[in-house]
N, C-alpha and C. Protein backbone atom coordinates (compact mmCIF):
# COMPACT_ATOMS: atom_id res chain seq x y z
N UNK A 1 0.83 -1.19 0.00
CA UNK A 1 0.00 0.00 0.00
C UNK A 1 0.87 1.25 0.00
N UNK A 2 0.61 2.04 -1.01
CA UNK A 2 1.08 3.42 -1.05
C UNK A 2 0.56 4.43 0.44
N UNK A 3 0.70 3.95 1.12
CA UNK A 3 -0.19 4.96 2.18
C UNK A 3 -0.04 6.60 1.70
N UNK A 4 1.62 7.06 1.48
CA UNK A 4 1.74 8.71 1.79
C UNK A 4 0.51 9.32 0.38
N UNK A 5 0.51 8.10 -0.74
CA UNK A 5 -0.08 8.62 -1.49
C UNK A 5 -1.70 8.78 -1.36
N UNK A 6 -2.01 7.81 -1.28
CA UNK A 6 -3.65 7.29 -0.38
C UNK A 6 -3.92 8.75 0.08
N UNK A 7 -2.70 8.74 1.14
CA UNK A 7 -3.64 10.10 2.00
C UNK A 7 -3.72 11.45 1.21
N UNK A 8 -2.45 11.83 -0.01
CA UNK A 8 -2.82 12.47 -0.33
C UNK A 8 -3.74 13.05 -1.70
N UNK A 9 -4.11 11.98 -1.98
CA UNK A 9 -5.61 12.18 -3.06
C UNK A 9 -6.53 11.74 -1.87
N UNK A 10 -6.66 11.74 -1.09
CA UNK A 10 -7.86 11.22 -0.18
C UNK A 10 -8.18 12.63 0.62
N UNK A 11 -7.00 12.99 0.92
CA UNK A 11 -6.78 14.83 1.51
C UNK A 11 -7.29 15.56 0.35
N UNK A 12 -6.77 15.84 -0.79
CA UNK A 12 -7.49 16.37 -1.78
C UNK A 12 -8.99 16.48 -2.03
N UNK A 13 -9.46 15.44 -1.89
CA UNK A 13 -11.07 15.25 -2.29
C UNK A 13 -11.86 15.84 -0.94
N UNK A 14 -11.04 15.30 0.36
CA UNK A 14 -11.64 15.52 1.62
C UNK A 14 -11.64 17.51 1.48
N UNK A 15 -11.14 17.75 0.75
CA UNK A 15 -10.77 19.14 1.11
C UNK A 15 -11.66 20.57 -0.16
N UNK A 16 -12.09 19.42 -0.32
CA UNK A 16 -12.94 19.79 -1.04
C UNK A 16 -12.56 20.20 -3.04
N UNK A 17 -11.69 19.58 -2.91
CA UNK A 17 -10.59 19.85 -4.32
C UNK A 17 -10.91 18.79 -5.47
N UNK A 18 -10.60 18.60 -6.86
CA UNK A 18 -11.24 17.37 -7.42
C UNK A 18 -9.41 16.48 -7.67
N UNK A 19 -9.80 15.19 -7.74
CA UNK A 19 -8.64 14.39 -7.92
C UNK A 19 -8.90 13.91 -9.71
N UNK A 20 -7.83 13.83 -10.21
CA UNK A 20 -7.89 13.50 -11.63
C UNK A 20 -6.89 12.42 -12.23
N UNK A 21 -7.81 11.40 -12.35
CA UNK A 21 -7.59 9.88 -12.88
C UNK A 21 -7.26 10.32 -14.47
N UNK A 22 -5.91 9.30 -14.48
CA UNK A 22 -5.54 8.71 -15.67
C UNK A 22 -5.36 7.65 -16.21
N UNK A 23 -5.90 6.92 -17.19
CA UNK A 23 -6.09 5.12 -17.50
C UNK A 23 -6.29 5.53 -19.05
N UNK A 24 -5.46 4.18 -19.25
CA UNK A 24 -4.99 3.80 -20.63
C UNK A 24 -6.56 3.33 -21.44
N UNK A 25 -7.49 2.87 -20.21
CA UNK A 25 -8.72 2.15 -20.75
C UNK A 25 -9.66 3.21 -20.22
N UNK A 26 -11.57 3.45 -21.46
CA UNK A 26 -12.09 4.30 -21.04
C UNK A 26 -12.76 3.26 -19.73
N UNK A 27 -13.54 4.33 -19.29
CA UNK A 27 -14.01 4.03 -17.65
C UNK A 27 -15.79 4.42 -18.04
N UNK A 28 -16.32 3.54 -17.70
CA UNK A 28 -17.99 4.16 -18.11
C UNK A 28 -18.78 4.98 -17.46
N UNK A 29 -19.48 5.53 -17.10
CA UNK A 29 -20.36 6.62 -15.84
C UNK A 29 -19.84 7.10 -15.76
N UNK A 30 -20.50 7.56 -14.60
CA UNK A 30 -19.78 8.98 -14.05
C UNK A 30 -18.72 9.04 -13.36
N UNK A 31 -17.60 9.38 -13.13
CA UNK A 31 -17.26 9.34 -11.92
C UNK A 31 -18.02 10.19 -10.92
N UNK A 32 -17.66 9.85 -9.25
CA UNK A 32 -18.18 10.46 -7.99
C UNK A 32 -18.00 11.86 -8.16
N UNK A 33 -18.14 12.36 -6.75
CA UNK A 33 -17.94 13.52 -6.84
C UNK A 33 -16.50 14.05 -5.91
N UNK A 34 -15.38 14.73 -6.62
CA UNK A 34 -14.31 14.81 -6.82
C UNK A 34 -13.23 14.42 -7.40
N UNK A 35 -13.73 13.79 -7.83
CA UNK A 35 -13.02 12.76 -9.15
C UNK A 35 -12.79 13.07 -10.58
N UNK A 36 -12.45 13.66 -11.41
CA UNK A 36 -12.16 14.02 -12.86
C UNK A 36 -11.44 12.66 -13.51
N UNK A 37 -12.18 12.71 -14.64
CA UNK A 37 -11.45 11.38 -15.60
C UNK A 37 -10.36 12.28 -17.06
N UNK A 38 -10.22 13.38 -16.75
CA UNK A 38 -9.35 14.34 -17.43
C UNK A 38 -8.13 14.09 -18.28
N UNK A 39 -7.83 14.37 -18.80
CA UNK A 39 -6.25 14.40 -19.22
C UNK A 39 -5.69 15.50 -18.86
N UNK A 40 -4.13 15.85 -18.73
CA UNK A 40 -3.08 16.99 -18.10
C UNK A 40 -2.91 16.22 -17.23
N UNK A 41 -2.44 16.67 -16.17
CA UNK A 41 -1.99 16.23 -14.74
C UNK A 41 -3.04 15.73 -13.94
N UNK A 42 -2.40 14.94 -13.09
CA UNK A 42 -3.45 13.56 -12.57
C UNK A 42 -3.12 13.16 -11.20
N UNK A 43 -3.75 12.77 -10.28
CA UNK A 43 -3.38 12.47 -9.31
C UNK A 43 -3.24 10.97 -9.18
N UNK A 44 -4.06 9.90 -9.91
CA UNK A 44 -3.99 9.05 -9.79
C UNK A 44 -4.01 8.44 -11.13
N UNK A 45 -3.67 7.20 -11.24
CA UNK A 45 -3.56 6.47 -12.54
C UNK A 45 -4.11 4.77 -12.57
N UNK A 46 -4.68 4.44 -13.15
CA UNK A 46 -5.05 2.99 -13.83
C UNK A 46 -4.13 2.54 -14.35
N UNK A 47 -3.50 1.31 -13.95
CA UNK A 47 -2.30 1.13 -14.96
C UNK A 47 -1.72 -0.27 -14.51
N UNK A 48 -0.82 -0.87 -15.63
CA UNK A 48 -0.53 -2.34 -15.40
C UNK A 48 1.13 -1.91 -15.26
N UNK A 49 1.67 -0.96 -15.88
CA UNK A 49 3.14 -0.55 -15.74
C UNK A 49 4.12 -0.32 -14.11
N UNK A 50 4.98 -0.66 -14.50
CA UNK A 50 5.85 -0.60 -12.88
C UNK A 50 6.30 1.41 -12.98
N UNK A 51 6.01 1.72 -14.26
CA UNK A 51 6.87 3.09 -14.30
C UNK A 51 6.04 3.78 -12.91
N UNK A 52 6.81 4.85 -12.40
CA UNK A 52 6.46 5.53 -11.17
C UNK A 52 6.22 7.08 -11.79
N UNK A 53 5.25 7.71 -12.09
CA UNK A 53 4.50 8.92 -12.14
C UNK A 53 4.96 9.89 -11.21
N UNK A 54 4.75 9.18 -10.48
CA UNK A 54 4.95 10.40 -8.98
C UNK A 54 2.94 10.12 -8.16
N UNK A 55 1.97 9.48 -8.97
CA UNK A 55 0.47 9.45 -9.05
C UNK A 55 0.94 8.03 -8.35
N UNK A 56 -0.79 8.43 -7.16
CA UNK A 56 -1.07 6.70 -6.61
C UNK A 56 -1.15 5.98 -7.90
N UNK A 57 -0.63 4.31 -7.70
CA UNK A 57 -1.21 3.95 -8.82
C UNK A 57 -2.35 2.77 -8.52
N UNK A 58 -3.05 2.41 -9.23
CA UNK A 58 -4.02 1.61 -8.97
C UNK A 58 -3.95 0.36 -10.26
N UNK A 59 -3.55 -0.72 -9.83
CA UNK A 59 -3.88 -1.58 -10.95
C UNK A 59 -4.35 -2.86 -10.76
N UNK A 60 -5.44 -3.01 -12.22
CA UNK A 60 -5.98 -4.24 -12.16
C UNK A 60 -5.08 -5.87 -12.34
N UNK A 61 -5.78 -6.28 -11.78
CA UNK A 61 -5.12 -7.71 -11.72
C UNK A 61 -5.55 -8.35 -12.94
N UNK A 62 -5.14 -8.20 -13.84
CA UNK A 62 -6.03 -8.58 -15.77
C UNK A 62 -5.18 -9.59 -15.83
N UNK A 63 -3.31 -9.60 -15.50
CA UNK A 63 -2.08 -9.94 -16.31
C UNK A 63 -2.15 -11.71 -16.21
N UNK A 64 -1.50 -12.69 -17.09
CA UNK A 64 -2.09 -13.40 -16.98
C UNK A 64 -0.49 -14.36 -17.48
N UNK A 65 0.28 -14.92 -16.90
CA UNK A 65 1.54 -15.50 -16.77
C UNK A 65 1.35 -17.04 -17.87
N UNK A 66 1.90 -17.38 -18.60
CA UNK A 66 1.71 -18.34 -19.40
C UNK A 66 3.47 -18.91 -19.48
N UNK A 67 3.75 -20.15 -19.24
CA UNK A 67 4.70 -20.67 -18.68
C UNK A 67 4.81 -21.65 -19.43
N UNK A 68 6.51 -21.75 -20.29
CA UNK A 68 7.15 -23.33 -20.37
C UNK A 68 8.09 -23.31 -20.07
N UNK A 69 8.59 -24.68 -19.65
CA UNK A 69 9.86 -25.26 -18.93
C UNK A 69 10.27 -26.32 -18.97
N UNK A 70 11.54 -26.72 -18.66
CA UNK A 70 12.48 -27.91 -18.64
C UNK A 70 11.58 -28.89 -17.41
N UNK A 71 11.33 -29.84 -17.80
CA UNK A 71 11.59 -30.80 -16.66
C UNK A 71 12.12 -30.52 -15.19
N UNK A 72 11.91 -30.41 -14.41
CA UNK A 72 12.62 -30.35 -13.07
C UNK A 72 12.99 -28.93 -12.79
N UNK A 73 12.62 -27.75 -13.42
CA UNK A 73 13.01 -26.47 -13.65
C UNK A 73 13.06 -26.48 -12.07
N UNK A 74 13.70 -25.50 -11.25
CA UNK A 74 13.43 -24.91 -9.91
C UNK A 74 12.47 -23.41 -9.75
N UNK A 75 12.20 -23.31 -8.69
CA UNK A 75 11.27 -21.74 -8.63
C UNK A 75 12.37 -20.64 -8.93
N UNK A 76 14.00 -21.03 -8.63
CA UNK A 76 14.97 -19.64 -8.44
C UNK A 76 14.74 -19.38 -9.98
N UNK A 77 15.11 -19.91 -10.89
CA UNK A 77 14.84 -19.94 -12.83
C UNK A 77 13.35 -19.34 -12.74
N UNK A 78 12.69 -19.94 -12.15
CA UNK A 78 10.96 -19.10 -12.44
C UNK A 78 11.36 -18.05 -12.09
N UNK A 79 11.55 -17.72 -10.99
CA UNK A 79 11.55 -16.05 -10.68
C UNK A 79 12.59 -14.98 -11.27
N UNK A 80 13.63 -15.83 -11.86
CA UNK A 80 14.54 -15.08 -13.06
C UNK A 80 13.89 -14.85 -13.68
N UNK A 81 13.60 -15.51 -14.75
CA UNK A 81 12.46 -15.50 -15.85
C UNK A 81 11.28 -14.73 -15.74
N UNK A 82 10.57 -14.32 -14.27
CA UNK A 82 9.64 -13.63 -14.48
C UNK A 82 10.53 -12.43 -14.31
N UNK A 83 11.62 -12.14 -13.50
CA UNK A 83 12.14 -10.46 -14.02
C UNK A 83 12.64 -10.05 -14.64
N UNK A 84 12.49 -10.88 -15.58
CA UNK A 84 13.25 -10.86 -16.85
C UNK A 84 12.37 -10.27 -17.55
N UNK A 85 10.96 -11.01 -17.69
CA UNK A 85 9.85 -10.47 -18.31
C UNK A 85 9.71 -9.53 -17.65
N UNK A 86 8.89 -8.93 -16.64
CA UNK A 86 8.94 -7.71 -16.26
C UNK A 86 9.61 -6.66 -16.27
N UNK A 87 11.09 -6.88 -16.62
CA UNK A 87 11.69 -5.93 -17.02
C UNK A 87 11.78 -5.15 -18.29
N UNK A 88 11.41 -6.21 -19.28
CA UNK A 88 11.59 -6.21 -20.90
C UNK A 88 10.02 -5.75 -20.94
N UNK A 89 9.05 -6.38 -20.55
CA UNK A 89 7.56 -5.76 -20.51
C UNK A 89 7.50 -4.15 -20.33
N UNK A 90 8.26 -4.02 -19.28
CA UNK A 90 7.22 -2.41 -18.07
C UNK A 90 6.20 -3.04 -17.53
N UNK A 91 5.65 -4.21 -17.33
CA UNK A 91 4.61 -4.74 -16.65
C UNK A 91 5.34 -4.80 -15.06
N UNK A 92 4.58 -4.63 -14.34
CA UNK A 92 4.47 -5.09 -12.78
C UNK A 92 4.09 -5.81 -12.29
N UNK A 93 4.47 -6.77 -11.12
CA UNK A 93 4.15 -7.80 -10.69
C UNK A 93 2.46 -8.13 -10.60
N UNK A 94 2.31 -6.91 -9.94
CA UNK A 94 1.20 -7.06 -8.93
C UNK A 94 -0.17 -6.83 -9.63
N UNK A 95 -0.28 -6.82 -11.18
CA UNK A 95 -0.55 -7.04 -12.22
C UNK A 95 -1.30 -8.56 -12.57
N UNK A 96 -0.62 -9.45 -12.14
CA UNK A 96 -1.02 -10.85 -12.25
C UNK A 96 -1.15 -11.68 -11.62
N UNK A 97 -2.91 -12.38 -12.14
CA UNK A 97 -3.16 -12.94 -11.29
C UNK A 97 -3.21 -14.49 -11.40
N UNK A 98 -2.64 -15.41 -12.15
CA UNK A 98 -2.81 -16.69 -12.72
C UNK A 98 -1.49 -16.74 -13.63
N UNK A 99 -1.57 -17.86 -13.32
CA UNK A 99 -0.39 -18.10 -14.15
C UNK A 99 -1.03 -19.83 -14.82
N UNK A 100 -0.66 -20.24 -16.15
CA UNK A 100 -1.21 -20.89 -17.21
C UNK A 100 -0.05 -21.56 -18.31
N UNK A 101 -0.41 -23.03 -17.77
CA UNK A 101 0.47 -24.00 -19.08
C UNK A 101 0.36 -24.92 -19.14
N UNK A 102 0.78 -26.14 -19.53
CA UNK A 102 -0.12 -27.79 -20.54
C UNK A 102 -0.07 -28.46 -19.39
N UNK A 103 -1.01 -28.83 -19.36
CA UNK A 103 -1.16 -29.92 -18.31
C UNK A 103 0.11 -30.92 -18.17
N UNK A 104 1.49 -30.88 -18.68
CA UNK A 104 1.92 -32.24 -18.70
C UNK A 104 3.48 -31.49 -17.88
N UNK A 105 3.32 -30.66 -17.24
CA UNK A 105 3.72 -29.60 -16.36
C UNK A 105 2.92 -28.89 -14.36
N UNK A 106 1.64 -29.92 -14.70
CA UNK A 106 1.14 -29.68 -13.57
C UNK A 106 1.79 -29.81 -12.13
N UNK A 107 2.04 -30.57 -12.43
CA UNK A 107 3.30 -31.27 -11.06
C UNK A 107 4.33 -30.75 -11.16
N UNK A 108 4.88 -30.00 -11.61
CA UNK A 108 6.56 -29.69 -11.34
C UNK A 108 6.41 -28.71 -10.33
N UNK A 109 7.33 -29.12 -9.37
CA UNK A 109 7.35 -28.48 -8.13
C UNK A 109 8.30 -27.21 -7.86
N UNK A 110 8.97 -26.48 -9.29
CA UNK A 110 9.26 -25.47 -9.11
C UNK A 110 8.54 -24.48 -9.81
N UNK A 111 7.68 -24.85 -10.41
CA UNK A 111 6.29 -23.59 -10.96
C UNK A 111 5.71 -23.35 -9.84
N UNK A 112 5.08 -24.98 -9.23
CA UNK A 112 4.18 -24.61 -8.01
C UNK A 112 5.09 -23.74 -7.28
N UNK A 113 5.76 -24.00 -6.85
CA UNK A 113 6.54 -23.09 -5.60
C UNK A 113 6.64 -21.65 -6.02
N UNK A 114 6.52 -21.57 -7.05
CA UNK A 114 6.62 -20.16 -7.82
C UNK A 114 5.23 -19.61 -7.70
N UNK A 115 4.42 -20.39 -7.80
CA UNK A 115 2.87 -19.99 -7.98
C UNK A 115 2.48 -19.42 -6.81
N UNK A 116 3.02 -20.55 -5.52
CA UNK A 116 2.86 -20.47 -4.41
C UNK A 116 3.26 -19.40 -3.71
N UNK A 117 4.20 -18.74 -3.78
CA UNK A 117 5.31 -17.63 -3.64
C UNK A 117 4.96 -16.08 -3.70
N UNK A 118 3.69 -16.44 -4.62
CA UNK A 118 3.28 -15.06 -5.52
C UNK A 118 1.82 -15.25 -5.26
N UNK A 119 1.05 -16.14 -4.63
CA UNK A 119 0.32 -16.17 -4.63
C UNK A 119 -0.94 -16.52 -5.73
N UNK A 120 -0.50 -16.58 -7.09
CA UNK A 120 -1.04 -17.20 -8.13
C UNK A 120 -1.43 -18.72 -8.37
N UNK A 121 -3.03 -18.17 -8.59
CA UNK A 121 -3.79 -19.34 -9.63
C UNK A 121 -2.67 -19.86 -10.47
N UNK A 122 -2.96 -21.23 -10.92
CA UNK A 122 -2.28 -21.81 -11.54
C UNK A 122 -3.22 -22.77 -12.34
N UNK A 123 -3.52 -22.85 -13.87
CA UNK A 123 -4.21 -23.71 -15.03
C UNK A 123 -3.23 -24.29 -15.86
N UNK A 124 -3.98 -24.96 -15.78
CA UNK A 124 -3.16 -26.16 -16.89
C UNK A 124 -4.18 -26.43 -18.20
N UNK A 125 -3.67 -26.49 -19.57
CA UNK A 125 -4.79 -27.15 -20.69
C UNK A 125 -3.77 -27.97 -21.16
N UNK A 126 -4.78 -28.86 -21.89
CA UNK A 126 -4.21 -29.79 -22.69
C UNK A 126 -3.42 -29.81 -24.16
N UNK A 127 -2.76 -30.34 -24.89
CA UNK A 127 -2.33 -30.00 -26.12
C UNK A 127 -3.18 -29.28 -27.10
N UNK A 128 -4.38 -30.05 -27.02
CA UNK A 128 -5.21 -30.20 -27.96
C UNK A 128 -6.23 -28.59 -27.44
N UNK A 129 -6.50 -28.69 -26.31
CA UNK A 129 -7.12 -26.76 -26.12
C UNK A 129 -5.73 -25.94 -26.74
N UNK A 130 -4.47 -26.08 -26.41
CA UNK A 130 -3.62 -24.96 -26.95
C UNK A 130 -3.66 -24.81 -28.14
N UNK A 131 -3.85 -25.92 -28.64
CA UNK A 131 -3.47 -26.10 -30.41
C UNK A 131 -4.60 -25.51 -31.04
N UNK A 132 -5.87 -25.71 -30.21
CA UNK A 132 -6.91 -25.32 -31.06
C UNK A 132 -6.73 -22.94 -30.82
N UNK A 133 -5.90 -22.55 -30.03
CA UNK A 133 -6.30 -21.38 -29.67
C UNK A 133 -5.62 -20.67 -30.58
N UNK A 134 -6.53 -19.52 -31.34
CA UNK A 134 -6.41 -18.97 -32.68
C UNK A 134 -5.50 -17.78 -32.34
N UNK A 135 -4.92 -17.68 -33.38
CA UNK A 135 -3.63 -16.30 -33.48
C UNK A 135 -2.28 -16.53 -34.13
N UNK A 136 -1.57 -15.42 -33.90
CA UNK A 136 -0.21 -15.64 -34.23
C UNK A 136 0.76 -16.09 -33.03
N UNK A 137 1.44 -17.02 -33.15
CA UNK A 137 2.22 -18.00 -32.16
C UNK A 137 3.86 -17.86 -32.42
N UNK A 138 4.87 -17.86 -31.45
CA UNK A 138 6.20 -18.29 -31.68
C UNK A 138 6.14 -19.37 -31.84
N UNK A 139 6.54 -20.08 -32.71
CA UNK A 139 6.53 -21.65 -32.95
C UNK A 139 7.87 -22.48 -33.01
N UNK A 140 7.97 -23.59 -32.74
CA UNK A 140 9.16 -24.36 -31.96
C UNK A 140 8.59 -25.81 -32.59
N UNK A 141 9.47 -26.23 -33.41
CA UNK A 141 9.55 -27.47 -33.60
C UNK A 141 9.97 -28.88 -32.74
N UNK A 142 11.09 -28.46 -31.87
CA UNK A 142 11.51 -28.75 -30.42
C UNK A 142 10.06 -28.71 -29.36
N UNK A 143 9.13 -28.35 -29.11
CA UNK A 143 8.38 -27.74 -28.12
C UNK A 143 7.12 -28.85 -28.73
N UNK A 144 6.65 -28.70 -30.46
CA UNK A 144 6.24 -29.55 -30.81
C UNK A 144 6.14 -30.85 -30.43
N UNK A 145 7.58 -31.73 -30.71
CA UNK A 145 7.49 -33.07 -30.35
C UNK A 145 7.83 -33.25 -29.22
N UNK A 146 7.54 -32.46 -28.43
CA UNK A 146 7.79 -32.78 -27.32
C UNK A 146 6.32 -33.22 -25.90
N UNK A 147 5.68 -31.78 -26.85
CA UNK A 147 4.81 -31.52 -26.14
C UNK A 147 3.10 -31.87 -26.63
N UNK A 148 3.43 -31.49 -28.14
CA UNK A 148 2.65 -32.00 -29.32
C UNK A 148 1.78 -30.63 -29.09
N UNK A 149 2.21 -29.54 -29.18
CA UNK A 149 2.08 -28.32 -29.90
C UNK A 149 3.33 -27.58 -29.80
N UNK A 150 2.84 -26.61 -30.31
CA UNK A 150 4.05 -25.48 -31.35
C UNK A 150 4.55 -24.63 -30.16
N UNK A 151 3.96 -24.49 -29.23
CA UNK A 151 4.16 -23.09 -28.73
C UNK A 151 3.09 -23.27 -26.95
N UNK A 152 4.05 -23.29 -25.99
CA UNK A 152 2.94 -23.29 -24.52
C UNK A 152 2.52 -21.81 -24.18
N UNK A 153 3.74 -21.52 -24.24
CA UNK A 153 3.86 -20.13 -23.23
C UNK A 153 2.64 -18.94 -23.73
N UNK A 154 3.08 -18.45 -24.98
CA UNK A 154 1.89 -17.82 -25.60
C UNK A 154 0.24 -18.33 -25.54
N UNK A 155 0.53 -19.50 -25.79
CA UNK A 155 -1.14 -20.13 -26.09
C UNK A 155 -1.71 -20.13 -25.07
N UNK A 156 -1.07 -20.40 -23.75
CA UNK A 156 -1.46 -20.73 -22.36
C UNK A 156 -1.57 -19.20 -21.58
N UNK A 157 -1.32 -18.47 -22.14
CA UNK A 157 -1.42 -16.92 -21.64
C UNK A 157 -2.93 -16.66 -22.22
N UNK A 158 -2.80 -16.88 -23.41
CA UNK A 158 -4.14 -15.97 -24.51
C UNK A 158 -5.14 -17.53 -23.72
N UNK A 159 -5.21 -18.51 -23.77
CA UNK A 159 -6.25 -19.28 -23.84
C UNK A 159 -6.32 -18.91 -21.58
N UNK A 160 -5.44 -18.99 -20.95
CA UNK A 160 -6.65 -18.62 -19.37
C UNK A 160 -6.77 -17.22 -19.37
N UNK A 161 -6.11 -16.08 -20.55
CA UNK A 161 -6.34 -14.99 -19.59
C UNK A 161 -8.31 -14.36 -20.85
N UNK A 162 -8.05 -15.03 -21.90
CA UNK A 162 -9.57 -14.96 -22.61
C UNK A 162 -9.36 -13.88 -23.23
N UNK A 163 -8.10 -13.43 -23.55
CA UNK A 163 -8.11 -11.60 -23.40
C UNK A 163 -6.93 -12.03 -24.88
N UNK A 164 -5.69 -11.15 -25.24
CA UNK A 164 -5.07 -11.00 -26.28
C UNK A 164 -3.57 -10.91 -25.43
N UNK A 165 -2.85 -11.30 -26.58
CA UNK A 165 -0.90 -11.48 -26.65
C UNK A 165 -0.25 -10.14 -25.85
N UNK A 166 0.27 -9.72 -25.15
CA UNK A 166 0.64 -8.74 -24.71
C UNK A 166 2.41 -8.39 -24.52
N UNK A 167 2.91 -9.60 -24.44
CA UNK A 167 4.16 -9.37 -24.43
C UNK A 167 4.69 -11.26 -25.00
N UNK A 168 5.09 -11.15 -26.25
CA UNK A 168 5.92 -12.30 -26.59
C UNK A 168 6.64 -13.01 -25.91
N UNK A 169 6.93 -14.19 -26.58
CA UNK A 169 7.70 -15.13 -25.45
C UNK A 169 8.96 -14.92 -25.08
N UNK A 170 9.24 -14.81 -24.46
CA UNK A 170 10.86 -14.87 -23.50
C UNK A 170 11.00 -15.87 -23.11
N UNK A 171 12.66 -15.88 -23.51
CA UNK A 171 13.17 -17.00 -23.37
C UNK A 171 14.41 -17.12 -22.25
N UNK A 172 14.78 -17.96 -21.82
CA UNK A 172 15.90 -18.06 -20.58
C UNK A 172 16.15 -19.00 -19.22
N UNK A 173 17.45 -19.58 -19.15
CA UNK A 173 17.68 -20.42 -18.26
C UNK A 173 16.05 -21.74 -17.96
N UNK A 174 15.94 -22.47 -19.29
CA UNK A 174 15.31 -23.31 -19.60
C UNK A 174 14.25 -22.74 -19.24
N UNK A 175 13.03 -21.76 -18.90
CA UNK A 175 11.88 -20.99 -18.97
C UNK A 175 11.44 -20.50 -19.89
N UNK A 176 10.78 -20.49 -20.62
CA UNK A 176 9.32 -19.63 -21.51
C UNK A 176 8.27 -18.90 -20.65
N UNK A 177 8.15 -17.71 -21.08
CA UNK A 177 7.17 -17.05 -20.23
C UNK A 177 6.70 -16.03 -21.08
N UNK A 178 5.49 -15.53 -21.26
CA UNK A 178 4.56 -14.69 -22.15
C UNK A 178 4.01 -14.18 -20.96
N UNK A 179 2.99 -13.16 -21.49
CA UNK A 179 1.83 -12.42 -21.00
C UNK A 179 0.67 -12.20 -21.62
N UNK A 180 -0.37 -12.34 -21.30
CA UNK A 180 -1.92 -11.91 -21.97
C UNK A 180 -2.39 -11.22 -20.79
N UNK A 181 -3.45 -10.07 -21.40
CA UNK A 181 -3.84 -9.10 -20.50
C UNK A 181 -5.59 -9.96 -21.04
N UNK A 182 -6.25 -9.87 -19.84
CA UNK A 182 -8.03 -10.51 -19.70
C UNK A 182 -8.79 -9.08 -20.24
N UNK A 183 -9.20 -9.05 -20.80
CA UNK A 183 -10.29 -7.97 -21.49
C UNK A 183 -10.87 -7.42 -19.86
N UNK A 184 -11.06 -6.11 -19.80
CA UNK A 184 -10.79 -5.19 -18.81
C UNK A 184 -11.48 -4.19 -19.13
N UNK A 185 -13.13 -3.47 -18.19
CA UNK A 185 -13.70 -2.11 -18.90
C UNK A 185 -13.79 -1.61 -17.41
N UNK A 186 -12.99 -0.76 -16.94
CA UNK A 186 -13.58 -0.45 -15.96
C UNK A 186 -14.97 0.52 -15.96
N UNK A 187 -15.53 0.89 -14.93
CA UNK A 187 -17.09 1.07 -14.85
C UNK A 187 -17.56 1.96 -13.33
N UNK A 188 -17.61 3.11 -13.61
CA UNK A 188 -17.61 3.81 -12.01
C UNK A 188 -19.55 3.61 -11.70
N UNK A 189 -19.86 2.80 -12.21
CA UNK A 189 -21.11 2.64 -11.68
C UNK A 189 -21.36 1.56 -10.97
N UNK A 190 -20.61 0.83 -10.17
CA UNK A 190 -20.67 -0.12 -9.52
C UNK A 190 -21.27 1.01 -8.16
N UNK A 191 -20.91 1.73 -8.17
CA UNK A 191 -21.52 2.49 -7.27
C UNK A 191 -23.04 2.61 -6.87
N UNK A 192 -23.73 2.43 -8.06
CA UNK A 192 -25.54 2.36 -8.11
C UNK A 192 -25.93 1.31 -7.59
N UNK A 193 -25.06 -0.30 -7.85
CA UNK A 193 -25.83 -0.98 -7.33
C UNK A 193 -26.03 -1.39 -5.55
């Protein structure tokens, strides 16, 4: 938790002043009252990026981890591999909430521990759901006979997160790792009901 920031868009509004949100995605209704959905300067931001504004940031948990690996991989290689991606992304951890790859990987006990670690869902599909999931793929002939599709990491991102490709596969210290972002509208009318 950002607390110093919290308090001060929370001081702002309390004070009778308006606070002004910035997000990459539109937002539906109204916002409340003190709240501006504006562009210029902003107090707060919507956002999946680690960059620091100087703005609270607020982000949804959309991001969606899609994973291949060696046999026997350990969690220390998972967690390379994911800052690896996060670094090369601008994505932020705290961004994702699941992490996704072929069932014939369920058991390896250094994803779980990785999953476990971070607190992430963890799905598994079968060859035959990846193979069927439509798009453009990094493809691996190696990964193929091995696995009996072309490609985990990507397919297993786009097929649990339901959403689209967001950051290509990365590769490193026997890990594959992609990103798909889950289709995302935010909506300030949750407030009515």
């Amino acid at each position: 938790l950002d607390v110093p920031r919290i308090k001060r868009v929370s001081a702002k509004i309390l004070a009778g002043g308006t606070a002004v949100l910035r997000s990459p995605w539109p937002v539906a209704g109204t916002p409340p009252a003190g709240v501006a959905a504006d562009g210029g300067a902003f107090d707060f931001e919507l956002t999946v990026h680690s960059a620091d504004a100087g703005a609270l940031r607020l982000v949804p948990r959309i991001a969606v981890l899609g994973v291949g690996c060696r046999r026997g991989i350990g969690q220390q290689a998972m967690e390379e591999a994911f800052a690896a991606l996060l670094a090369q992304s601008g994505l932020c951890a705290e961004a994702f909430y699941k992490v996704c790859s072929i069932d014939l990987k369920r058991d390896e006990p250094g994803l779980r521990a990785f999953c476990a670690a971070h607190g992430f869902a963890f799905e598994t599909f079968s060859a035959a759901q990846l193979a069927a999931v439509e798009g453009r793929f990094s493809s691996s002939g190696f990964v193929q006979s091995v696995t009996g599709v072309d490609n985990v990491c990507e397919r297993s991102a786009v097929l649990g997160s339901g959403g689209t490709l967001y950051c290509k596969k990365q590769a490193g210290g026997g890990v594959t790792m992609a990103a798909a972002m889950a289709p995302f509208a935010p909506d300030w009318r949750w407030q009515d009901e």
